[in-house]
N, C-alpha and C. Protein backbone atom coordinates (compact mmCIF):
# COMPACT_ATOMS: atom_id res chain seq x y z
N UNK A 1 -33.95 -80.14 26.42
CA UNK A 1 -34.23 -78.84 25.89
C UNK A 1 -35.06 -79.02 24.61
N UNK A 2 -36.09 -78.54 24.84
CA UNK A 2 -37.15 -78.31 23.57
C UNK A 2 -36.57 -77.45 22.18
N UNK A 3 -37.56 -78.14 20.88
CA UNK A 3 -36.69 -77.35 19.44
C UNK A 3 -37.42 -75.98 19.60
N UNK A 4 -38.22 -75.41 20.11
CA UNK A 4 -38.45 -73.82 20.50
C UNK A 4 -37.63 -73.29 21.44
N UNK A 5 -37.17 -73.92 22.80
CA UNK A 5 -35.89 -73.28 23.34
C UNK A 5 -34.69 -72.79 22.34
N UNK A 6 -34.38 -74.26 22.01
CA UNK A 6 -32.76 -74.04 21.11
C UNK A 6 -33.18 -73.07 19.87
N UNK A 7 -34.67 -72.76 19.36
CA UNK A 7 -34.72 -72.21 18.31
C UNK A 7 -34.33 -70.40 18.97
N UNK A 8 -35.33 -70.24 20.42
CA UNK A 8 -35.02 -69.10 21.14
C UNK A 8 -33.23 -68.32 21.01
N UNK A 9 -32.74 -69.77 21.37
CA UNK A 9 -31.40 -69.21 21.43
C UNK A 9 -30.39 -69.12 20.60
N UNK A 10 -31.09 -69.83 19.60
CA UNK A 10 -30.23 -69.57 18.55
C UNK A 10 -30.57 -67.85 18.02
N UNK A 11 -31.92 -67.51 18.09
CA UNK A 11 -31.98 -66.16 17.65
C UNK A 11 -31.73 -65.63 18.15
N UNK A 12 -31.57 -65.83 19.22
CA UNK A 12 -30.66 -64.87 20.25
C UNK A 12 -29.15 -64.39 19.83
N UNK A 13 -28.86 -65.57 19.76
CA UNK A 13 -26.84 -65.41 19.14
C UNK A 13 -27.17 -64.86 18.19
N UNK A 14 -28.06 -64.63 17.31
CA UNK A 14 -28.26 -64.05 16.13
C UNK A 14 -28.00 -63.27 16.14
N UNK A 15 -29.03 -62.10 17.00
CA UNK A 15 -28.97 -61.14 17.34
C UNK A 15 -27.86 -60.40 18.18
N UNK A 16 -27.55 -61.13 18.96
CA UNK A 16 -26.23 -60.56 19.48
C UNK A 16 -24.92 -60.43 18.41
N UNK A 17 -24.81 -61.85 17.35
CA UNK A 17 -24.23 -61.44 16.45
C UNK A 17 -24.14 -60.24 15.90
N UNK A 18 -25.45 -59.78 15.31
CA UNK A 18 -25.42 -58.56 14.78
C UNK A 18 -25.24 -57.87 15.61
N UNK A 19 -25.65 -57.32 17.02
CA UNK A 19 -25.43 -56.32 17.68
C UNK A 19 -23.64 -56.36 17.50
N UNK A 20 -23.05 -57.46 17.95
CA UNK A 20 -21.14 -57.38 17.66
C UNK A 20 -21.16 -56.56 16.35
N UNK A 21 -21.45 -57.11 15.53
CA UNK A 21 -21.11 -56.59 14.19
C UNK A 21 -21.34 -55.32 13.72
N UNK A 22 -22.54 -54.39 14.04
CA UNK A 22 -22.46 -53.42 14.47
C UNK A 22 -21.64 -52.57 15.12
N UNK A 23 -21.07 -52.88 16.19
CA UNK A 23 -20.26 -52.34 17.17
C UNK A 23 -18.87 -52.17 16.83
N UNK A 24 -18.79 -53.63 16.20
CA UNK A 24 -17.41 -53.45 15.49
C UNK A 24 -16.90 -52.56 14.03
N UNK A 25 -18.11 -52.34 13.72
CA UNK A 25 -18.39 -51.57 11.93
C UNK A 25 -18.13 -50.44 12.95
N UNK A 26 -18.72 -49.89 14.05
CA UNK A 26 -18.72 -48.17 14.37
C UNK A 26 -16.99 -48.13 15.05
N UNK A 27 -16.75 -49.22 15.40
CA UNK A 27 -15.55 -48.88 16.22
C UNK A 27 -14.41 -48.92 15.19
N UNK A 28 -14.46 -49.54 13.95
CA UNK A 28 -13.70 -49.70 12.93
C UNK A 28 -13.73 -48.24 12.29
N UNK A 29 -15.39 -47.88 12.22
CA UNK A 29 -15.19 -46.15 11.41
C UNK A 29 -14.58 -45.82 12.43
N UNK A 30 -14.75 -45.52 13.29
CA UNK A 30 -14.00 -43.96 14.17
C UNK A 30 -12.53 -44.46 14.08
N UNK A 31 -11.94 -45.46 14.59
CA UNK A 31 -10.59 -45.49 14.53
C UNK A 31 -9.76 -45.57 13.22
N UNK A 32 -10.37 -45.44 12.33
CA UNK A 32 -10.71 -45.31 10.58
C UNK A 32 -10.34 -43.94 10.85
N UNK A 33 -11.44 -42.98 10.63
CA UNK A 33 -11.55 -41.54 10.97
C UNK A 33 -9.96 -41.08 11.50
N UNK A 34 -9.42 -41.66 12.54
CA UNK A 34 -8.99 -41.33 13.67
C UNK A 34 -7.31 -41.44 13.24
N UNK A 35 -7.36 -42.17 12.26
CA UNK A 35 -6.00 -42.64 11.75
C UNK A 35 -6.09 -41.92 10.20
N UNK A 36 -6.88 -41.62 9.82
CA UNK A 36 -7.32 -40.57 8.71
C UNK A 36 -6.46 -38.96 9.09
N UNK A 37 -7.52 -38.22 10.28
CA UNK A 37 -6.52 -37.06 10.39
C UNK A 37 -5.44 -37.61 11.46
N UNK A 38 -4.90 -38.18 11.75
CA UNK A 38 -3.02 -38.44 11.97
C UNK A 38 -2.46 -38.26 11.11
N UNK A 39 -2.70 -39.14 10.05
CA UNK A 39 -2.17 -39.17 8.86
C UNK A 39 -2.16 -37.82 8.00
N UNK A 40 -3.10 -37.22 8.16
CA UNK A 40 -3.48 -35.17 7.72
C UNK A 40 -3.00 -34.85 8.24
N UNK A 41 -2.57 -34.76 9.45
CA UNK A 41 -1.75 -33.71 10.16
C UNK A 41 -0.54 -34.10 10.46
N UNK A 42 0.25 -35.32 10.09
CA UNK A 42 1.70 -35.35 9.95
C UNK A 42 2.21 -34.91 8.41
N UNK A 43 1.29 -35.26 7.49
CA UNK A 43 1.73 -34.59 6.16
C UNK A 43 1.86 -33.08 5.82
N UNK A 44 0.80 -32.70 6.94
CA UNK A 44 0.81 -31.14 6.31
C UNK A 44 2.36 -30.08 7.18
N UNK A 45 2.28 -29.15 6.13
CA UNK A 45 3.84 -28.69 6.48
C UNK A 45 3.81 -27.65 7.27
N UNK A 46 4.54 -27.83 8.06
CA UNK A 46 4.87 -26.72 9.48
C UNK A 46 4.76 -25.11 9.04
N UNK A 47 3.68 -24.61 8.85
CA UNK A 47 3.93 -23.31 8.46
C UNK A 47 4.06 -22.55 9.48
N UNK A 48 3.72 -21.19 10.13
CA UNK A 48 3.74 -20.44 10.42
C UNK A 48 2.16 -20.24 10.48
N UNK A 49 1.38 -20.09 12.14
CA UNK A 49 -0.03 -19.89 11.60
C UNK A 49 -0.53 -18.44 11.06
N UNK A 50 -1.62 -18.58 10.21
CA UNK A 50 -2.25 -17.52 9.63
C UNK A 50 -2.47 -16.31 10.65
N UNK A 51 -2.83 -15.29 10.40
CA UNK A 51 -2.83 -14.72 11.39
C UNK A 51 -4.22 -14.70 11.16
N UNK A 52 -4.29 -14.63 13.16
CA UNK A 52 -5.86 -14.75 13.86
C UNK A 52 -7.01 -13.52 14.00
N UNK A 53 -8.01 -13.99 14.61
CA UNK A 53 -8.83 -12.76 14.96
C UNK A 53 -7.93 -12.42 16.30
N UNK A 54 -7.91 -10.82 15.99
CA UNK A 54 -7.46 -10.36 17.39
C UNK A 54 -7.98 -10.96 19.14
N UNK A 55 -6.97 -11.14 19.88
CA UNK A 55 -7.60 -11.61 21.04
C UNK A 55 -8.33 -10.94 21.96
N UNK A 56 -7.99 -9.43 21.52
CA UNK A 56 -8.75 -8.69 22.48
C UNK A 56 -9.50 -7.52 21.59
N UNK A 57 -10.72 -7.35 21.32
CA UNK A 57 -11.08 -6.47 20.08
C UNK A 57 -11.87 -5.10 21.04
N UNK A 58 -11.28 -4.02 20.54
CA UNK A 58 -11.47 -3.19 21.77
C UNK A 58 -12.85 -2.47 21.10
N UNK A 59 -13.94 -2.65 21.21
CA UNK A 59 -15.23 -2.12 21.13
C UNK A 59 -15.42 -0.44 21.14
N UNK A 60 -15.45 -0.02 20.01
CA UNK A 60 -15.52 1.70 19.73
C UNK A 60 -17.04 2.24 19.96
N UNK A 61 -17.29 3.31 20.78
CA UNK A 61 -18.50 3.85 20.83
C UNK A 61 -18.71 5.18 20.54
N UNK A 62 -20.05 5.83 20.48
CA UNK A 62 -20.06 7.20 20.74
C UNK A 62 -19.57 7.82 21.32
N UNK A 63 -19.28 7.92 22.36
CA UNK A 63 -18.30 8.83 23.06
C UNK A 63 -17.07 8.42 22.84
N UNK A 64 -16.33 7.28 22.40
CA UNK A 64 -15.25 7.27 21.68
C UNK A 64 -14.64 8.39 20.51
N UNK A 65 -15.75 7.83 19.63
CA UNK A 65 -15.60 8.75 18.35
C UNK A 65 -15.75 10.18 18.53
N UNK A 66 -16.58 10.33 19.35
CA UNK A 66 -16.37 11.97 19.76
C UNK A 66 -15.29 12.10 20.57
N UNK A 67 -14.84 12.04 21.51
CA UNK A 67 -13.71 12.23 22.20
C UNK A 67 -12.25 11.92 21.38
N UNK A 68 -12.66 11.20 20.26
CA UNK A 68 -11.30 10.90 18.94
C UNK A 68 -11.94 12.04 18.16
N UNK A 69 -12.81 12.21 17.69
CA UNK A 69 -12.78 13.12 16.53
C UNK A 69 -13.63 14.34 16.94
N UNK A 70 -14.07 14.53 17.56
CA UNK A 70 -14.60 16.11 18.02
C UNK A 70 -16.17 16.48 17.53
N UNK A 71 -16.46 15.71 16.26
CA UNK A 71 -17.86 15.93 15.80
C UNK A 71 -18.58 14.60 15.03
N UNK A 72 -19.61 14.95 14.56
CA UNK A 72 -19.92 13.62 13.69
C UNK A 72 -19.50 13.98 12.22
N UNK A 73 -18.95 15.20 11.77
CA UNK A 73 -19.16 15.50 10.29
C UNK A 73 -17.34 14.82 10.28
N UNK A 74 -16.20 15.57 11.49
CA UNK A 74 -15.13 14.83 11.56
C UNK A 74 -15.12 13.06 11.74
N UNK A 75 -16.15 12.78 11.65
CA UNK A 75 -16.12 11.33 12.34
C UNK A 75 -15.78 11.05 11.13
N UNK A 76 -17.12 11.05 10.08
CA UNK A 76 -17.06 11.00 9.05
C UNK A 76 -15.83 10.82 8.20
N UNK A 77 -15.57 11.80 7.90
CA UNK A 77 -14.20 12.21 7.66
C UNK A 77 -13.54 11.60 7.88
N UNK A 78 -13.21 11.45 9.13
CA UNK A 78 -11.85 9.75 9.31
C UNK A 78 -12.37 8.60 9.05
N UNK A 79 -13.60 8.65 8.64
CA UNK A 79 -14.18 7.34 8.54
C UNK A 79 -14.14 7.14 6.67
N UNK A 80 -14.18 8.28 5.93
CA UNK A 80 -13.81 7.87 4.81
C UNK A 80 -12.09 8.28 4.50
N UNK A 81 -11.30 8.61 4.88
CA UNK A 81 -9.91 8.52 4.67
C UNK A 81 -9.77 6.98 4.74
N UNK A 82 -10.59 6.41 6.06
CA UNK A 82 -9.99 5.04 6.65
C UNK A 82 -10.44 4.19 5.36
N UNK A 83 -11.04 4.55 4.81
CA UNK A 83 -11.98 3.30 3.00
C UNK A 83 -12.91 3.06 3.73
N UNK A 84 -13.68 3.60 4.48
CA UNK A 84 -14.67 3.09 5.35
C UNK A 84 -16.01 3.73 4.53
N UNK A 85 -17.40 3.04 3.84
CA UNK A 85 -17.92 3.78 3.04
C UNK A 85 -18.84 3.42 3.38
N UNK A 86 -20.64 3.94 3.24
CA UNK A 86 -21.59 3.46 4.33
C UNK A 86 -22.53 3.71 2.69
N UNK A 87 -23.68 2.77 2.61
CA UNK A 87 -24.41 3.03 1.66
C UNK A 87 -25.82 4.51 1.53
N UNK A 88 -25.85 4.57 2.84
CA UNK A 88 -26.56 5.57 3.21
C UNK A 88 -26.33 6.33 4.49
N UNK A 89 -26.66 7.25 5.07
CA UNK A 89 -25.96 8.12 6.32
C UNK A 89 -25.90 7.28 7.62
N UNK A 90 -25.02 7.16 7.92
CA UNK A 90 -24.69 6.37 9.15
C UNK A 90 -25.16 6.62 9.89
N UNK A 91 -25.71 5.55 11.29
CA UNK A 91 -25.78 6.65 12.32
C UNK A 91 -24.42 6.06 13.26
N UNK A 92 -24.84 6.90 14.67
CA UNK A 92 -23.34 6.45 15.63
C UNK A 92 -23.12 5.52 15.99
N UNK A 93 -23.74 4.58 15.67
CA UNK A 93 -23.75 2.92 16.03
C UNK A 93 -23.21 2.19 15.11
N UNK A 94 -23.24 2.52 13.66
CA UNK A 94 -23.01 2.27 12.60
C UNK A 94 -21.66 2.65 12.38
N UNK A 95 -21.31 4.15 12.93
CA UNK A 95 -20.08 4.28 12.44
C UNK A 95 -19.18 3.78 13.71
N UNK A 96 -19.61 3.52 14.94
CA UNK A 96 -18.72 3.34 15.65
C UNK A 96 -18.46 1.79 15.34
N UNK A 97 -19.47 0.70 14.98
CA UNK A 97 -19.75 -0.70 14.63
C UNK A 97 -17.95 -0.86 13.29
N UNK A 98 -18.32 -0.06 12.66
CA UNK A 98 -17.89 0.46 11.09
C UNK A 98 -16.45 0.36 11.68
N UNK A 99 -15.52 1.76 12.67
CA UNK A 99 -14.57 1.60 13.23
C UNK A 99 -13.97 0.56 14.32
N UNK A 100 -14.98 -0.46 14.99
CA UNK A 100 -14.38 -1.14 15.34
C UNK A 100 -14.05 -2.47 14.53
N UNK A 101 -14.52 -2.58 13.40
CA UNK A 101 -14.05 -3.61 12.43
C UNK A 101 -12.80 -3.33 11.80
N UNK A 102 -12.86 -2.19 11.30
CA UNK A 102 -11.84 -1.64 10.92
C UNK A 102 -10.22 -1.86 11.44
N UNK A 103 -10.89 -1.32 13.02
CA UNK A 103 -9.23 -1.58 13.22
C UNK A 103 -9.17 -3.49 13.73
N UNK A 104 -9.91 -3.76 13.45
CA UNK A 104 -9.66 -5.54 13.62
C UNK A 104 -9.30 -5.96 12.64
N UNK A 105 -9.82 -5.66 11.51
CA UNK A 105 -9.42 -5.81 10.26
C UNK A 105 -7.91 -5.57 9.88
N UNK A 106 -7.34 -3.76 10.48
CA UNK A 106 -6.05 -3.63 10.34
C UNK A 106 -4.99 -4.74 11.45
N UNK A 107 -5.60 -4.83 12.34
CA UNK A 107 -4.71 -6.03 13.18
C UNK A 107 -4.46 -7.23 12.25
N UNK A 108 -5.63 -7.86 11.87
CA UNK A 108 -5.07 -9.13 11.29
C UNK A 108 -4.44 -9.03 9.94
N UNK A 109 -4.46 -8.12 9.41
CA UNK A 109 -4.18 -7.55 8.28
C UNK A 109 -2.57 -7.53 8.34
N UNK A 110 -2.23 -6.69 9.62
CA UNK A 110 -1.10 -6.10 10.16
C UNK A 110 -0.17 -8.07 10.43
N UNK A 111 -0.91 -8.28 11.37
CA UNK A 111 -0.47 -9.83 11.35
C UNK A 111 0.08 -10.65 10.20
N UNK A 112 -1.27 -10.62 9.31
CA UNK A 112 -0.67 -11.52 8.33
C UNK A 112 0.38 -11.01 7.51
N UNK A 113 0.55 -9.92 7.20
CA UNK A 113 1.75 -9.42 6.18
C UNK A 113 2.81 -9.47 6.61
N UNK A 114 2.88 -9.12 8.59
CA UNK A 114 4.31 -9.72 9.11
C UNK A 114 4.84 -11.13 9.16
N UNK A 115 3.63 -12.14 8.81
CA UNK A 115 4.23 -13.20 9.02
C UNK A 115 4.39 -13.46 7.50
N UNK A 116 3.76 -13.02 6.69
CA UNK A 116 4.18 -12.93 4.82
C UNK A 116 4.53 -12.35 4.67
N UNK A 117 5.72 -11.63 4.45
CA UNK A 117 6.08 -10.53 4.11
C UNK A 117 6.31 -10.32 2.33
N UNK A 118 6.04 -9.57 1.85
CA UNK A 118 6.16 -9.65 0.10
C UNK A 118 6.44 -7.98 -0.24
N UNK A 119 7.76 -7.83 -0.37
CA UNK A 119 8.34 -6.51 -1.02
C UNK A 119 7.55 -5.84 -2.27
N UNK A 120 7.00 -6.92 -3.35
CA UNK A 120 6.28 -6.19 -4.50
C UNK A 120 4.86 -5.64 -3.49
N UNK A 121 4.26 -5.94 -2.55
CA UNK A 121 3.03 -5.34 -2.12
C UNK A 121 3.41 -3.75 -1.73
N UNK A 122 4.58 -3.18 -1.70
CA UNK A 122 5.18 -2.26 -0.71
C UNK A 122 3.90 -0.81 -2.25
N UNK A 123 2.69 0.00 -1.32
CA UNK A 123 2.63 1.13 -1.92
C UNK A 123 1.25 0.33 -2.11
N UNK A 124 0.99 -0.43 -1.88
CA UNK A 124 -0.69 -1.50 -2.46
C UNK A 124 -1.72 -1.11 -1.31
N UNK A 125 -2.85 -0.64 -1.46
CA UNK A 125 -3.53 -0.27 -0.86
C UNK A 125 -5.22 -1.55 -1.19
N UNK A 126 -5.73 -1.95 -0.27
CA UNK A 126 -6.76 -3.05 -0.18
C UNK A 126 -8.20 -2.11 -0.04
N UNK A 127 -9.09 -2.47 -0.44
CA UNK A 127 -10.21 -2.12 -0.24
C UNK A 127 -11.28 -3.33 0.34
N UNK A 128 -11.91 -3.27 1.46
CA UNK A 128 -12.64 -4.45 1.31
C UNK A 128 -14.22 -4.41 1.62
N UNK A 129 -15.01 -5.05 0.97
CA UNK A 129 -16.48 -4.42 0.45
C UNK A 129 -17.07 -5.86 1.40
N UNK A 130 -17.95 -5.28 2.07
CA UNK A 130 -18.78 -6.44 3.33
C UNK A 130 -19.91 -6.73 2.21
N UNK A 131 -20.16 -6.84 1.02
CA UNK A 131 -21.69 -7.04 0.46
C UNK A 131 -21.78 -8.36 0.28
């Protein structure tokens, strides 16, 4: 065997060296990673989960809101009792858009306070501003 063969193959192992070494650096991160959140998620404490987005969000339309409220000036109207406040005149897309957040909003809302419950909140009213 010629000193350019053995030189061939020695760069060869070289290279394969590094290719191992490589392989082993990525397989070391992930199972790194991997033993990282185990370790996060046996420490953290069994709560009770947050409450979610509703699973089924029932989509409000124009003929909703009319058939609930009878006009657009009543729409209105329940639409600001609800804290529902529009920067300029709505239209029916807007307010129906407007009421179906709303009551998604009161679901998870409704959710989370049953699974927190806190007696000093009793009479507290929330406002919440999308800007």
């Amino acid at each position: 065997m010629g000193k350019k063969r053995i030189t061939q193959l020695l760069e060869g192992l070289k290279e394969n060296q590094l290719h191992e070494l490589h392989n082993s650096a990525a397989i070391y991160t992930v199972a790194q990673v991997a033993v990282n959140e185990l370790q996060q998620q046996s420490l953290q404490i069994t709560e009770p989960p947050i409450a979610a987005l509703p699973s089924t969000l029932e989509i409000i339309d124009k003929t909703e809101l009319l058939k609930q409220y009878g006009s657009y000036r009543a729409c209105r109207k329940a639409a600001k009792e609800r804290g529902i406040k529009f920067s300029r005149t709505p239209s029916w897309e807007q307010l129906a858009v407007a009421f179906t957040y709303a009551d998604a909003f009161q679901q998870i809302i409704k959710s989370y306070v049953e699974t927190y419950p806190n007696p000093k909140l009793k009479g507290t009213t929330f406002e919440i501003s999308l800007k």
